[in-house]
Protein backbone atom coordinates (compact mmCIF):
# COMPACT_ATOMS: atom_id res chain seq x y z
CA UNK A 1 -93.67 14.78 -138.34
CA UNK A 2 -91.72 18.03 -137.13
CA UNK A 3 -91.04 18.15 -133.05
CA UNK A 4 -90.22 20.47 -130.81
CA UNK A 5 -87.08 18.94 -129.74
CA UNK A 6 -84.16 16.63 -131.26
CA UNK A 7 -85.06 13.41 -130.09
CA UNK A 8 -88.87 12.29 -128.98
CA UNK A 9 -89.98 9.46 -127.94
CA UNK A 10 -93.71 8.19 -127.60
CA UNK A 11 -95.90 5.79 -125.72
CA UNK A 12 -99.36 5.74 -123.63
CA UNK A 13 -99.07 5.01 -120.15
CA UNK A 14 -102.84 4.44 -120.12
CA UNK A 15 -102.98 1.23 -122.44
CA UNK A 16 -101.21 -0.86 -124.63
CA UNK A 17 -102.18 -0.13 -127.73
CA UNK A 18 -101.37 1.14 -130.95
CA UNK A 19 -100.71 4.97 -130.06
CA UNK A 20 -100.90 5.51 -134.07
CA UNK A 21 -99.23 8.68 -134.98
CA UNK A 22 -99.69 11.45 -132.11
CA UNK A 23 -100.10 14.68 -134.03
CA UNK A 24 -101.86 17.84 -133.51
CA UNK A 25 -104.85 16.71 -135.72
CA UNK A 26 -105.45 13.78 -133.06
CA UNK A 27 -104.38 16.16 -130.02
CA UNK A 28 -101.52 14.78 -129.22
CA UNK A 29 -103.91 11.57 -128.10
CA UNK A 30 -103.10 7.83 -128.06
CA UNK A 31 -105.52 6.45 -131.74
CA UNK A 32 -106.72 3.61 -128.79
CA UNK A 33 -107.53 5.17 -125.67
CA UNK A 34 -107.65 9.08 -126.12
CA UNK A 35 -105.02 9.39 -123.39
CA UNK A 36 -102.23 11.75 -123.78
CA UNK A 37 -99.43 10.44 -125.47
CA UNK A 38 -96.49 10.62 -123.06
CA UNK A 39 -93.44 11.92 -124.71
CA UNK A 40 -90.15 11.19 -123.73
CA UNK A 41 -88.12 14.56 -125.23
CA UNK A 42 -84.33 14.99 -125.48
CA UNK A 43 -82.55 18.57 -126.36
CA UNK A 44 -80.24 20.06 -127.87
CA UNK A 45 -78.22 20.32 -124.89
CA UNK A 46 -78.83 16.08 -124.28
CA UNK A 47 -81.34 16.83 -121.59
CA UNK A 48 -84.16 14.42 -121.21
CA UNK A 49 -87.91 15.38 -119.29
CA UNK A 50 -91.17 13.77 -120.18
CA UNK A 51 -93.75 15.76 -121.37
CA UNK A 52 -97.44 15.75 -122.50
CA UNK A 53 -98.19 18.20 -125.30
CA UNK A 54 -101.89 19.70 -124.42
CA UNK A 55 -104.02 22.26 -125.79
CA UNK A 56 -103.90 25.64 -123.70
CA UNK A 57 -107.50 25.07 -122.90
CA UNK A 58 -106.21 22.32 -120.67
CA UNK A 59 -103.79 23.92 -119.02
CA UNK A 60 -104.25 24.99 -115.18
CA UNK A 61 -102.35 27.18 -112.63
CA UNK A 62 -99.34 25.47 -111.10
CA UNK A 63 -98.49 23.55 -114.59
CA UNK A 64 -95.05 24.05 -116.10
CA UNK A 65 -94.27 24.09 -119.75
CA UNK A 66 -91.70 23.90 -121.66
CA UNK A 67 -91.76 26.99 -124.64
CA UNK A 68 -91.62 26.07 -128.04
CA UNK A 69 -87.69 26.03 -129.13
CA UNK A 70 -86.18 26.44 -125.10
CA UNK A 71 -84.21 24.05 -123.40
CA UNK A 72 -86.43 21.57 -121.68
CA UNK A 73 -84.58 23.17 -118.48
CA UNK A 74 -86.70 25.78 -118.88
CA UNK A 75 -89.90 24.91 -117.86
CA UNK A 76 -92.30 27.72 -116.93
CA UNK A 77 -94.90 27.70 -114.01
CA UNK A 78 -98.72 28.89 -114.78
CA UNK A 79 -99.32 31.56 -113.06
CA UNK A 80 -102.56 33.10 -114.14
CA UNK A 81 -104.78 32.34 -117.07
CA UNK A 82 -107.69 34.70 -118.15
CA UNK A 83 -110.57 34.08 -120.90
CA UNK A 84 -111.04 37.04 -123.22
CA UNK A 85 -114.94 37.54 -124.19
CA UNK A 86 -113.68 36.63 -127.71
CA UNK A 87 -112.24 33.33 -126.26
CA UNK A 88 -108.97 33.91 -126.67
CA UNK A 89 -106.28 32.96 -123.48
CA UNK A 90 -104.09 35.48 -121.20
CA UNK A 91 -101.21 32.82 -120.21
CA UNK A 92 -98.65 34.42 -117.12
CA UNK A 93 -95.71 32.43 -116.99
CA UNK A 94 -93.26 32.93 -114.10
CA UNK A 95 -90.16 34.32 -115.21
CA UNK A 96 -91.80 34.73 -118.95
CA UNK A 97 -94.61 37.21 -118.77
CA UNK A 98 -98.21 36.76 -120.60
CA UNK A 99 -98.29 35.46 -123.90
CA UNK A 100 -101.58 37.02 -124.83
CA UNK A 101 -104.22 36.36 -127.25
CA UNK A 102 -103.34 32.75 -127.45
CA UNK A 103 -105.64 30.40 -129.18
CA UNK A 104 -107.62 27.80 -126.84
CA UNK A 105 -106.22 24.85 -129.15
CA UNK A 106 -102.98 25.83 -129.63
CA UNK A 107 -100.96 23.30 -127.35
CA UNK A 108 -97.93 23.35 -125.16
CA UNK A 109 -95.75 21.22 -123.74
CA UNK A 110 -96.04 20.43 -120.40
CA UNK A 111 -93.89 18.73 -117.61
CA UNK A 112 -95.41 15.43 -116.26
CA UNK A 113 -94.20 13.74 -113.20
């Protein structure tokens, strides 16, 4: 399974059980709950955050993510997000910009606490 980062580490901190293999198929869900698999990333650089990855529909304002391929330093703050009639997302990160036209499903990785 390819990851965003160089180490990444998973459990549920809702159950358990057998998490299976978290995936984008599955949405990044534990196979016995449906929770969101908490994932325990290191990078490049040897720094450590946990993270949920979660479809952009899910996302809210005030969440930080983590870009695809950036140090997990680097987490950007939600700062706006607008529906376009064709369903399509307008995402404003702080410090980023928009990343426009983004796909409802397409998911991100974002900071948990």
């Amino acid at each position: 399974m390819a990851s965003d980062f160089d180490n990444e580490e998973y459990s549920c901190r809702s159950c358990d059980g057998d998490i299976g293999t978290p995936k984008r198929q599955n949405g990044w869900r534990c196979a016995s709950c449906g929770a969101h698999v908490l994932i325990l990333a290191t990078d490049s650089g040897g720094r450590s955050a946990s993270i949920e990855r979660v479809p952009a529909s899910e996302l809210v304002v005030g969440d930080h993510v983590v870009m695809h391929g950036a140090p997990l330093s680097e987490g950007r703050e939600v700062l706006r997000i607008a529906a376009k009639p064709n369903g399509d997302l307008n995402i404003s990160l702080r410090g980023y910009g928009t990343l426009k036209n983004k796909d409802p499903a397409d998911y991100f990785n974002r900071w948990t606490s």
